[in-house]
PDB file of N, CA and C in Angstrom:
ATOM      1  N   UNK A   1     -12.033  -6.125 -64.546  1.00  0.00           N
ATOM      2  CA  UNK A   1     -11.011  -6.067 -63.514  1.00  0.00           C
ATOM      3  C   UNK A   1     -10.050  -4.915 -63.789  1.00  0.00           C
ATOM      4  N   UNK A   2      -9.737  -4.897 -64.854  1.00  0.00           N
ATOM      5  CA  UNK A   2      -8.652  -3.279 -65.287  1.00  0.00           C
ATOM      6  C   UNK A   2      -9.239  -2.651 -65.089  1.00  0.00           C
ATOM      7  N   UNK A   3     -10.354  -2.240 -65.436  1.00  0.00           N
ATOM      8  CA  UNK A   3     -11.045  -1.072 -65.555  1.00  0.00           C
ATOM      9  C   UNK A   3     -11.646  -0.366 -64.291  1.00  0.00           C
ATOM     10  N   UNK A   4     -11.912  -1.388 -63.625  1.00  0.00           N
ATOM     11  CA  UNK A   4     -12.072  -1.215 -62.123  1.00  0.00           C
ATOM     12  C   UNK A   4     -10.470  -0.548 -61.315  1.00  0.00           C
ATOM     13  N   UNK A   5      -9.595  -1.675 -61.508  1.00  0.00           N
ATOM     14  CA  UNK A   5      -8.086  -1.223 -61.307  1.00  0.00           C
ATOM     15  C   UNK A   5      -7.624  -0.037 -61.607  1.00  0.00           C
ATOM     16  N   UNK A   6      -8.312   0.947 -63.024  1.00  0.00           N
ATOM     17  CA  UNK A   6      -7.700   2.227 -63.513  1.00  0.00           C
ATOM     18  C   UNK A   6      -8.285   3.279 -63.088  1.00  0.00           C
ATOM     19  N   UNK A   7     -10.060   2.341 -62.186  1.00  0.00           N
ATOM     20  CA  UNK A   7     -10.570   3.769 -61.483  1.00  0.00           C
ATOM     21  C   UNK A   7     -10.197   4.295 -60.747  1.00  0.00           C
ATOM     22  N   UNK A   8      -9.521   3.108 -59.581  1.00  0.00           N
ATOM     23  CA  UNK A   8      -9.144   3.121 -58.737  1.00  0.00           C
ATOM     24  C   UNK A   8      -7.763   3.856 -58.208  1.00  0.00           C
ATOM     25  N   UNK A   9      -6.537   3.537 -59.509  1.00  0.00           N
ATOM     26  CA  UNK A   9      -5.697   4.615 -59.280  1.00  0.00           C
ATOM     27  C   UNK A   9      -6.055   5.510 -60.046  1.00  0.00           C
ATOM     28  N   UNK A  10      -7.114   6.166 -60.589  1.00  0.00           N
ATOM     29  CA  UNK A  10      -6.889   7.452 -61.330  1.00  0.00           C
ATOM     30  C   UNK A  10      -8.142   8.103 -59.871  1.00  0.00           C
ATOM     31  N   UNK A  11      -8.870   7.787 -58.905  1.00  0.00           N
ATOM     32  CA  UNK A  11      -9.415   8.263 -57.802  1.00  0.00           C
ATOM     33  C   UNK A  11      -8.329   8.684 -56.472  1.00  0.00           C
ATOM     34  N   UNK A  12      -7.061   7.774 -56.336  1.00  0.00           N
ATOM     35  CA  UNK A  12      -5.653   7.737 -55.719  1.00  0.00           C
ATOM     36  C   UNK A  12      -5.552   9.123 -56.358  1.00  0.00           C
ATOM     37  N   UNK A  13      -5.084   9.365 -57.373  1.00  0.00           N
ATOM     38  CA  UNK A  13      -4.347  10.618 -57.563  1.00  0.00           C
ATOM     39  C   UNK A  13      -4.994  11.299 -57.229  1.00  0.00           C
ATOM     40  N   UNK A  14      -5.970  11.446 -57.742  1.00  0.00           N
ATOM     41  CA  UNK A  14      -7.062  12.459 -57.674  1.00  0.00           C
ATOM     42  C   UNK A  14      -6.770  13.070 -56.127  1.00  0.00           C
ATOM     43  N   UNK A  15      -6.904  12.325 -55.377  1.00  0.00           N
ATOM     44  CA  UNK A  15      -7.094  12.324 -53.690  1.00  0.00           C
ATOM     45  C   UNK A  15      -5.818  12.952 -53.406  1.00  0.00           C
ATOM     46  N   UNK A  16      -4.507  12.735 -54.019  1.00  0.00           N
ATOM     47  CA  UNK A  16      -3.269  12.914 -54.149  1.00  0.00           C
ATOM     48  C   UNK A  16      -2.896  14.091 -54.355  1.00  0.00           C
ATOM     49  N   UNK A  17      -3.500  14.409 -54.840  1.00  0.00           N
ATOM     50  CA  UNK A  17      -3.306  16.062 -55.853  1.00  0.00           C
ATOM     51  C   UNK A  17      -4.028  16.768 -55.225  1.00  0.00           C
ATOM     52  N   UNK A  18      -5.629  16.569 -54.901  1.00  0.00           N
ATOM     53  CA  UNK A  18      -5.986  17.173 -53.853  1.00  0.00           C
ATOM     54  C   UNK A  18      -5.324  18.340 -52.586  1.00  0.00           C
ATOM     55  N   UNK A  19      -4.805  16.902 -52.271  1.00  0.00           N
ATOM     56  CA  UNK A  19      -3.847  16.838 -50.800  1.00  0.00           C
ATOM     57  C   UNK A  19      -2.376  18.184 -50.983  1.00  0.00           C
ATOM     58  N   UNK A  20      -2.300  18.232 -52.441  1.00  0.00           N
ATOM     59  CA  UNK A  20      -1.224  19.329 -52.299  1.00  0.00           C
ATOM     60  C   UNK A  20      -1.674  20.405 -52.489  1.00  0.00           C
ATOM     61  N   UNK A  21      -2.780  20.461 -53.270  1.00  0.00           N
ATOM     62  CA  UNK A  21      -3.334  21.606 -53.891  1.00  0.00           C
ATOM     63  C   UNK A  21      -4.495  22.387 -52.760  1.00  0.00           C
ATOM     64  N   UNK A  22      -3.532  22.790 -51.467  1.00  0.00           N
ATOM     65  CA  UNK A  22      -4.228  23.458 -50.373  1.00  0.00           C
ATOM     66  C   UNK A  22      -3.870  24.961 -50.482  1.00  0.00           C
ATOM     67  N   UNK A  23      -5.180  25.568 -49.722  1.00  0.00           N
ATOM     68  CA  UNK A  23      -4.824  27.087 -49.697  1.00  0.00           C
ATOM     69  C   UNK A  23      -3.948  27.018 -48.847  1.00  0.00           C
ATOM     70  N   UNK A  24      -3.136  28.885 -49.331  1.00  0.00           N
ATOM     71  CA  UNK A  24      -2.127  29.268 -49.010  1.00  0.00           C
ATOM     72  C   UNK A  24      -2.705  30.299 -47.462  1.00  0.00           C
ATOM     73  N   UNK A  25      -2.092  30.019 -46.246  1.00  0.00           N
ATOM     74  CA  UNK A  25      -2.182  30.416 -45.230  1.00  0.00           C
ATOM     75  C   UNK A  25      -1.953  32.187 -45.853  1.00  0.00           C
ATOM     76  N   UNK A  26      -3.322  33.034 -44.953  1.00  0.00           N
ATOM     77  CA  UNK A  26      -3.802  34.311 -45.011  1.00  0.00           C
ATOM     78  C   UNK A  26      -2.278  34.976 -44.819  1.00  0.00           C
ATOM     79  N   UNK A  27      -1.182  34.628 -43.815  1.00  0.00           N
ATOM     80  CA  UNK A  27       0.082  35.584 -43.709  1.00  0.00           C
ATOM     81  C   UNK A  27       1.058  35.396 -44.720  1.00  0.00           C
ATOM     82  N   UNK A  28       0.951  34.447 -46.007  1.00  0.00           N
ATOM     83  CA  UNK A  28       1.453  34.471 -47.099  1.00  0.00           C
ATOM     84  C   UNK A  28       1.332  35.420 -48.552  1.00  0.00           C
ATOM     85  N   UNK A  29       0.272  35.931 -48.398  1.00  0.00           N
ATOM     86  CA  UNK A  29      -0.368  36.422 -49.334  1.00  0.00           C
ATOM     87  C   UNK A  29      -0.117  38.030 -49.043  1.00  0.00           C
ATOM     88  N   UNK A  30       0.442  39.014 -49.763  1.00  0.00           N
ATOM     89  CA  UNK A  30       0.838  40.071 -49.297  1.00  0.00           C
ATOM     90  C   UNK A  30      -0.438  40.920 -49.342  1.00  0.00           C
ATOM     91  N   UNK A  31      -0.548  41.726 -48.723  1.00  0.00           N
ATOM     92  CA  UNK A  31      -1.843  42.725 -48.364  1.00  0.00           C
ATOM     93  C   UNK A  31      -1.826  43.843 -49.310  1.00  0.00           C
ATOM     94  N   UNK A  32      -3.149  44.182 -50.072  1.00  0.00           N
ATOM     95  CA  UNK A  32      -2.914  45.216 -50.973  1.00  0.00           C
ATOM     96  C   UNK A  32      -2.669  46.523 -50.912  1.00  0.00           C
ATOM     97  N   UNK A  33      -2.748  46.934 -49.324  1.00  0.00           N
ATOM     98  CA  UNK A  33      -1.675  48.099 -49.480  1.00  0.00           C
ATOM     99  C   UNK A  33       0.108  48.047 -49.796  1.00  0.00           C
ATOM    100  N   UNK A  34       0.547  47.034 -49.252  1.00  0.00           N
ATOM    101  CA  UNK A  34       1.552  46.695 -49.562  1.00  0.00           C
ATOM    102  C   UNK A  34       2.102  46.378 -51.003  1.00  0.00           C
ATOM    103  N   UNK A  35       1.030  46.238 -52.018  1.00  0.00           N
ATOM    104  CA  UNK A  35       1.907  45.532 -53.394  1.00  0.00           C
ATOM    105  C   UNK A  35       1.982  47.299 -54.188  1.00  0.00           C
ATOM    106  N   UNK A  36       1.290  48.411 -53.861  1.00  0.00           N
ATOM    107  CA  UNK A  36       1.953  49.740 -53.988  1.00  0.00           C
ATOM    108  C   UNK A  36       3.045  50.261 -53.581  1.00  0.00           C
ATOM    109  N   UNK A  37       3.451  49.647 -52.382  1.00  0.00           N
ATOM    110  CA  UNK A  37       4.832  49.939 -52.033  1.00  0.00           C
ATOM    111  C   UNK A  37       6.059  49.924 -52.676  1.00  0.00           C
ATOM    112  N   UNK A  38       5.730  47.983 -52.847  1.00  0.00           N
ATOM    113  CA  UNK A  38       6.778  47.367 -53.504  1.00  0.00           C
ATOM    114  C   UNK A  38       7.262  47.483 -54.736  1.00  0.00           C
ATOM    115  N   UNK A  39       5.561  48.740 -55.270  1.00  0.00           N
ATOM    116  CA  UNK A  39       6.463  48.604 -56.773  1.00  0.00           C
ATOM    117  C   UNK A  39       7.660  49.198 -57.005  1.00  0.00           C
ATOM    118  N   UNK A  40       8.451  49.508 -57.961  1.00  0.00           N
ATOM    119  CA  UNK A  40       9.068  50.333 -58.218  1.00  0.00           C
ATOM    120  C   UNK A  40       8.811  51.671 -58.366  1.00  0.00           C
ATOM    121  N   UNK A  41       9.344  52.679 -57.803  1.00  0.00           N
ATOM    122  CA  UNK A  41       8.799  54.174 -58.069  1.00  0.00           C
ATOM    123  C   UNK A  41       9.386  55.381 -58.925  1.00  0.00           C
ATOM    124  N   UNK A  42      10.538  54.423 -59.416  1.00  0.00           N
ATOM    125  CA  UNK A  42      11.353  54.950 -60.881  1.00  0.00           C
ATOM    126  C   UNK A  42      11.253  54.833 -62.108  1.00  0.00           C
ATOM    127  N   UNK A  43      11.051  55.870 -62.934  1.00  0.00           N
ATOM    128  CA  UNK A  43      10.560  55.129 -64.282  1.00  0.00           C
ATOM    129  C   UNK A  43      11.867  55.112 -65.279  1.00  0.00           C
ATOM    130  N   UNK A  44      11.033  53.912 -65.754  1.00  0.00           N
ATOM    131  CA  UNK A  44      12.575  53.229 -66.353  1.00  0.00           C
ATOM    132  C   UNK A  44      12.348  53.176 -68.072  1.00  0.00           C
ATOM    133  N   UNK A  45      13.035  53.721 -68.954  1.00  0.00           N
ATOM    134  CA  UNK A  45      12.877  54.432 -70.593  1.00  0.00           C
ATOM    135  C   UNK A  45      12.874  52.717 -70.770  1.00  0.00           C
ATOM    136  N   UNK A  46      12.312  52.374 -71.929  1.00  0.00           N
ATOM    137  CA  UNK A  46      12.362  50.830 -73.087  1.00  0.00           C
ATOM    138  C   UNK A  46      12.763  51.590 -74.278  1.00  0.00           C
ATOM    139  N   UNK A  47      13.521  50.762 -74.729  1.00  0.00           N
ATOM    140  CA  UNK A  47      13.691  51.295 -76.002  1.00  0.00           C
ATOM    141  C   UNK A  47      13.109  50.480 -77.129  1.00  0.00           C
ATOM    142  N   UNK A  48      12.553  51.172 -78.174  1.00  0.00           N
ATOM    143  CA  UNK A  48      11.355  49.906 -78.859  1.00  0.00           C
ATOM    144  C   UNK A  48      10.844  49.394 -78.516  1.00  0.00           C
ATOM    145  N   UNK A  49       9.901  48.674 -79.335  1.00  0.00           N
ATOM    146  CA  UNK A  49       8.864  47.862 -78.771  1.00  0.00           C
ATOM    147  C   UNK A  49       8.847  46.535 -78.671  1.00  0.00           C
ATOM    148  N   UNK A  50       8.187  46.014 -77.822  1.00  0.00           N
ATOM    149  CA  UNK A  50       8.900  44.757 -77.225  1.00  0.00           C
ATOM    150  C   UNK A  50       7.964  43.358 -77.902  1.00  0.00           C
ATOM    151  N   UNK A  51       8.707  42.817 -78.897  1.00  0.00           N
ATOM    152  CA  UNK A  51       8.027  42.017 -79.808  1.00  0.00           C
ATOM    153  C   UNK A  51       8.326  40.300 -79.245  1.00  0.00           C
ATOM    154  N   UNK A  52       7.503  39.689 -79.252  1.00  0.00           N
ATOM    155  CA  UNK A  52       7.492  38.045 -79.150  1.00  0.00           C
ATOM    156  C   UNK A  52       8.232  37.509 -80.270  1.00  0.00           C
ATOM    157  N   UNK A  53       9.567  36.623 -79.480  1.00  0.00           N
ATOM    158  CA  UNK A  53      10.093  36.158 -80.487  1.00  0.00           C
ATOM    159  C   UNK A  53      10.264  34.764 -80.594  1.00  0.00           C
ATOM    160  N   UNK A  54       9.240  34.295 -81.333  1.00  0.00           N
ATOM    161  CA  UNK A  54       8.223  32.620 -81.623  1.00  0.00           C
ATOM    162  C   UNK A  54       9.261  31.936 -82.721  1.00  0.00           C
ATOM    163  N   UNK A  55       9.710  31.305 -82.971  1.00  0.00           N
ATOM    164  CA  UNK A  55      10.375  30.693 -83.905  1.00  0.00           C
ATOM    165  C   UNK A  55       9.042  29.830 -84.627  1.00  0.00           C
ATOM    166  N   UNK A  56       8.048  30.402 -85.840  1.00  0.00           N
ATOM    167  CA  UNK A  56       7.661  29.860 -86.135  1.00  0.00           C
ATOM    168  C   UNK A  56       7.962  29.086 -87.791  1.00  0.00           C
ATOM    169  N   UNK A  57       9.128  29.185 -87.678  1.00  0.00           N
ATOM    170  CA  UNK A  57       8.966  28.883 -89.628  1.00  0.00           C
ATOM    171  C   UNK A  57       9.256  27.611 -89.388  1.00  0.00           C
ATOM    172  N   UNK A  58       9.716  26.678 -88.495  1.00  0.00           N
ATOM    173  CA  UNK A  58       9.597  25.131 -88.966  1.00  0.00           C
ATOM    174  C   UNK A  58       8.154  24.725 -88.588  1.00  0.00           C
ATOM    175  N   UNK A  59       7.371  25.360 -87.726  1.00  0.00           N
ATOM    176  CA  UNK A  59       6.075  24.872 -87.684  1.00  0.00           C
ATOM    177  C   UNK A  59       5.199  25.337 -88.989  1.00  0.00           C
ATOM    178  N   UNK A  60       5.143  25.918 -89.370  1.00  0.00           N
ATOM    179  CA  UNK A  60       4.789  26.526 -90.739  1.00  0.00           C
ATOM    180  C   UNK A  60       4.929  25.619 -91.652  1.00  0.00           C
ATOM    181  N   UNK A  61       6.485  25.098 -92.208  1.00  0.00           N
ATOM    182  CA  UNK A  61       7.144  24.280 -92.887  1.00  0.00           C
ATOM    183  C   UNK A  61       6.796  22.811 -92.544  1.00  0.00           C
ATOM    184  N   UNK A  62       6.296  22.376 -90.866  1.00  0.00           N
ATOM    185  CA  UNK A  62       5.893  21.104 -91.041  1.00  0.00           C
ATOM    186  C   UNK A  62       5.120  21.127 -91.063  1.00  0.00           C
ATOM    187  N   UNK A  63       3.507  22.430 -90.723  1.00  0.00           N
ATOM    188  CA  UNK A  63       1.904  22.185 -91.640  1.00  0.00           C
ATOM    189  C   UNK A  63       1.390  22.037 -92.453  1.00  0.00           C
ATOM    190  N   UNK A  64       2.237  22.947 -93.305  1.00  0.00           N
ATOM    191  CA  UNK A  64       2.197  22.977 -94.956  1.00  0.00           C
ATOM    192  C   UNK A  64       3.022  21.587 -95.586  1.00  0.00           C
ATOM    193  N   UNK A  65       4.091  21.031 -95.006  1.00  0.00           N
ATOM    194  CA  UNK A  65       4.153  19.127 -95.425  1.00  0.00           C
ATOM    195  C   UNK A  65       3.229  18.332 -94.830  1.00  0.00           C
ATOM    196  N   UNK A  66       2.767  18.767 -94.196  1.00  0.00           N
ATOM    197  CA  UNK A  66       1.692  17.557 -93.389  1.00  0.00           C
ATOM    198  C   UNK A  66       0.616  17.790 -94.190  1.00  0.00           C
ATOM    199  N   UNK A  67       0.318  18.849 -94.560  1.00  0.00           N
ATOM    200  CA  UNK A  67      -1.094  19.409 -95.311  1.00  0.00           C
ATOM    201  C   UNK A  67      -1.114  18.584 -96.636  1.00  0.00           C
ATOM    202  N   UNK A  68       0.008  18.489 -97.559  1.00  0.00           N
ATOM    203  CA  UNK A  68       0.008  18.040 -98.482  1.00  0.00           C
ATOM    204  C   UNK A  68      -0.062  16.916 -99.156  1.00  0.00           C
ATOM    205  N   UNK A  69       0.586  15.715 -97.389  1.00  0.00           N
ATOM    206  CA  UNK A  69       0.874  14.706 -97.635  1.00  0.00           C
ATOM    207  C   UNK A  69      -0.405  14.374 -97.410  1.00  0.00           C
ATOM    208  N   UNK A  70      -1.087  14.760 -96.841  1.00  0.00           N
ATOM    209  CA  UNK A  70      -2.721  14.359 -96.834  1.00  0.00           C
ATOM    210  C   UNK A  70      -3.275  14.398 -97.831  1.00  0.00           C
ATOM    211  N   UNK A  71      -3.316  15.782 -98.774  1.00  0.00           N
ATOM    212  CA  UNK A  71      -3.831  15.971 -99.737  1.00  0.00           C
ATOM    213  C   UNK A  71      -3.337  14.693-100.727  1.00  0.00           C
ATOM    214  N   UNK A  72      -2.166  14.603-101.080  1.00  0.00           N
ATOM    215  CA  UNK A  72      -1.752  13.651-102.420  1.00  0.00           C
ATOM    216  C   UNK A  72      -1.660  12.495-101.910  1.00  0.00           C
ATOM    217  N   UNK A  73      -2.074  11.913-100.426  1.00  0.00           N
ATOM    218  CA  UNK A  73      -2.526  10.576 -99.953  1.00  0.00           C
ATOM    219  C   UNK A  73      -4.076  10.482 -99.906  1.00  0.00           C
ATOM    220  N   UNK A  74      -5.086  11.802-100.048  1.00  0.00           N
ATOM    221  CA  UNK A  74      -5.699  11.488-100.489  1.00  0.00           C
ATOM    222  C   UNK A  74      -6.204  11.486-102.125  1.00  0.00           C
ATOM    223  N   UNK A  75      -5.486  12.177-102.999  1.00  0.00           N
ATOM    224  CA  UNK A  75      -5.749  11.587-104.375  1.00  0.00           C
ATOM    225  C   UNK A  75      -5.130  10.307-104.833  1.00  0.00           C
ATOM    226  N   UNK A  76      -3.981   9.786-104.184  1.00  0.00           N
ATOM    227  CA  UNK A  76      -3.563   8.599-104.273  1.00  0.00           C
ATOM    228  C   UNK A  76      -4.839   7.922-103.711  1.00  0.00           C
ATOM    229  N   UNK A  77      -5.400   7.709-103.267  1.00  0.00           N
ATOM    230  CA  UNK A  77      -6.498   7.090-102.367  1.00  0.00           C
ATOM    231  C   UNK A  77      -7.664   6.703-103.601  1.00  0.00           C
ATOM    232  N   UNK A  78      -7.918   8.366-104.216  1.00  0.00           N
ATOM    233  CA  UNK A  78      -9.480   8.304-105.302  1.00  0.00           C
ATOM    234  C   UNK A  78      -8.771   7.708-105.957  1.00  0.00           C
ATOM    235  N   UNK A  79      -7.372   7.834-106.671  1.00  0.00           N
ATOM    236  CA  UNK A  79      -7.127   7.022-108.009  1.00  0.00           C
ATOM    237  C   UNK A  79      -7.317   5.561-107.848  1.00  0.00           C
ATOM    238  N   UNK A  80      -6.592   5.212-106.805  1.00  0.00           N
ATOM    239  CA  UNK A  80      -7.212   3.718-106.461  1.00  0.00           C
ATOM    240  C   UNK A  80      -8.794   3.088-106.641  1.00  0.00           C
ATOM    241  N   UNK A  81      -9.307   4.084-106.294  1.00  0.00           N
ATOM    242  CA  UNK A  81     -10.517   3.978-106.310  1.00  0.00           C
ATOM    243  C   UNK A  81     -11.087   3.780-107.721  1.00  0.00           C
ATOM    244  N   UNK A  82     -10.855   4.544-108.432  1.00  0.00           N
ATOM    245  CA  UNK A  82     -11.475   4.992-109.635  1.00  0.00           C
ATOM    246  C   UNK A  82     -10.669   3.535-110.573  1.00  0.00           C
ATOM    247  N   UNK A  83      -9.638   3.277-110.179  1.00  0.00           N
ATOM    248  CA  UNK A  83      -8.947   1.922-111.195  1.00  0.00           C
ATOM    249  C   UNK A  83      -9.444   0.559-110.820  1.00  0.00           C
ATOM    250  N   UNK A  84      -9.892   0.707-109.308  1.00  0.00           N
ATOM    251  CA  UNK A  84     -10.915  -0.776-108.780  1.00  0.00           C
ATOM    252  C   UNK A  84     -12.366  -0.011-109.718  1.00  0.00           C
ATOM    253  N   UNK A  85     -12.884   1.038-109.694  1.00  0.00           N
ATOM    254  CA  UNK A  85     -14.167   0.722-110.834  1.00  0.00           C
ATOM    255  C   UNK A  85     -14.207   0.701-111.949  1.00  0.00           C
ATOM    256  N   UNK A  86     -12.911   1.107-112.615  1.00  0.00           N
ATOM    257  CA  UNK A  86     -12.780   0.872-113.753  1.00  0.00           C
ATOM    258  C   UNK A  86     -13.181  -0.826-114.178  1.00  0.00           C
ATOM    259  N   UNK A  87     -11.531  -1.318-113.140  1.00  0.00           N
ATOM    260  CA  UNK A  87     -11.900  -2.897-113.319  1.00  0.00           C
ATOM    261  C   UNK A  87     -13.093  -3.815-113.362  1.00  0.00           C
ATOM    262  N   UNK A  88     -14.055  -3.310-111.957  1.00  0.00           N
ATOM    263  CA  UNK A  88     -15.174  -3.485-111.975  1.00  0.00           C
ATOM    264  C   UNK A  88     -16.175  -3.403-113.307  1.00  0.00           C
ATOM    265  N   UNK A  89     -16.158  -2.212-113.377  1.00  0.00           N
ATOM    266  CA  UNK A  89     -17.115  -1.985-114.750  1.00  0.00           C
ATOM    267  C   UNK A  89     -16.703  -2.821-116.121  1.00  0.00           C
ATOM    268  N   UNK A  90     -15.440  -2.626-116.182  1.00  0.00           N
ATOM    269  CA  UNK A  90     -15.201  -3.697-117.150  1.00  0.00           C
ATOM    270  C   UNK A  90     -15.442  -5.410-117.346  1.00  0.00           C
ATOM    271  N   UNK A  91     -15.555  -5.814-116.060  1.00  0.00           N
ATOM    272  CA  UNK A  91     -15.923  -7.211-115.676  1.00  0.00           C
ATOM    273  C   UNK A  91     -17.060  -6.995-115.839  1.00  0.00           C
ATOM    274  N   UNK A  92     -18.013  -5.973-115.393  1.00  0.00           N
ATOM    275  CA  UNK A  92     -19.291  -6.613-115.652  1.00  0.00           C
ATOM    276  C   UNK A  92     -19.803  -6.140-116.995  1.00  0.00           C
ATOM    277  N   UNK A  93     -19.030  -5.322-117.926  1.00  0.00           N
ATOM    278  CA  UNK A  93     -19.680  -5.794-119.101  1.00  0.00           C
ATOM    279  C   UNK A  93     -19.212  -7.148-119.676  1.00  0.00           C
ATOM    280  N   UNK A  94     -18.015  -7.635-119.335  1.00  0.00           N
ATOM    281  CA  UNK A  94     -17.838  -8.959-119.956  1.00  0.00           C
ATOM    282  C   UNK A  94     -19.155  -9.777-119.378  1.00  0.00           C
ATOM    283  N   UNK A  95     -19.280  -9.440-118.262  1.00  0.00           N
ATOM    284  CA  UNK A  95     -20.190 -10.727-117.718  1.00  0.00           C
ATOM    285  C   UNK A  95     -21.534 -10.232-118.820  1.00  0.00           C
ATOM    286  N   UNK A  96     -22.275  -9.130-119.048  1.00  0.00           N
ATOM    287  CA  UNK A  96     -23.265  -8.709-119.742  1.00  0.00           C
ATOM    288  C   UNK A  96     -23.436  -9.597-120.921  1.00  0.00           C
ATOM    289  N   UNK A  97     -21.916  -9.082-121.676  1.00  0.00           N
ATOM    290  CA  UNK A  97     -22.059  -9.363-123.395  1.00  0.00           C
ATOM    291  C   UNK A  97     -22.068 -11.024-123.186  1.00  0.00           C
ATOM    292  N   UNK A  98     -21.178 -11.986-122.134  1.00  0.00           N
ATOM    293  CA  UNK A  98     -21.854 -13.028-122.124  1.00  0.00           C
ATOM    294  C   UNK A  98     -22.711 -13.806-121.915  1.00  0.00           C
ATOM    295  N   UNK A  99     -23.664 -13.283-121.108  1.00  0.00           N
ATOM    296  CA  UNK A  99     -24.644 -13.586-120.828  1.00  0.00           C
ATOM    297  C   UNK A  99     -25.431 -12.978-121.819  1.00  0.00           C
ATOM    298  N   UNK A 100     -25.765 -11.691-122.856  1.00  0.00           N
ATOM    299  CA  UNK A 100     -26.476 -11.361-124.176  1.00  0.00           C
ATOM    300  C   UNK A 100     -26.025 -12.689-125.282  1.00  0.00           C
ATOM    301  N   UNK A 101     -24.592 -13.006-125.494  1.00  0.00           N
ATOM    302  CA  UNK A 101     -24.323 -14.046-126.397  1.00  0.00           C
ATOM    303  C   UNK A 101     -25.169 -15.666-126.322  1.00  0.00           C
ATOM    304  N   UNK A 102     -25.044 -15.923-124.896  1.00  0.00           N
ATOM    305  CA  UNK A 102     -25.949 -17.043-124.403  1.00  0.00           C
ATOM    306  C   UNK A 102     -27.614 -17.065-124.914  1.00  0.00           C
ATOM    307  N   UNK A 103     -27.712 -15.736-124.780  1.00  0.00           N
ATOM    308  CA  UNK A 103     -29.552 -15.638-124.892  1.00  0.00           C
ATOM    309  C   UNK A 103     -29.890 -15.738-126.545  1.00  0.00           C
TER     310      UNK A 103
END
């Protein structure tokens, strides 16, 4: 029944979005002799070069913590591991040597 229910409005939108996403009438669209016109016909000096300015050092700073916490959650992870076989192995030589003492 949901699932039927979520086709159903995610086919609604669909139909929805459709409905806006119509072409743009031919006298909207400027004609390509015209977008030569409009350019500008003055040339205009830049000074330097025009660099992207990304603020990336907290994303940097939270990959490289995210990176790590993975890493030492996963050696926290093997050590666990390695102290359940320790335990293991040690139980089953007890179980061994008692069962050799029995025989």
């Amino acid at each position: 029944m949901t699932r039927a229910f979520l086709t159903v409005v995610a086919l609604l939108m669909l139909t929805v979005s459709m409905g806006f996403a119509q072409d743009q009438p031919a006298a909207d669209i400027p004609a390509a002799d015209n977008a030569e016109s409009e350019r500008a016909s003055a040339f205009r000096a830049v000074r330097g070069a025009q660099a992207e300015q990304v603020p990336g050092g907290n994303l940097v700073v939270g990959a490289y913590g995210a990176a790590w916490v993975l890493v030492l959650g996963y050696f926290w992870h093997l050590g666990r591991l390695h102290r359940s076989n320790q335990e293991e192995l040690a139980r089953l030589s007890e179980m061994l040597k008692d069962a050799d003492a029995k025989n």
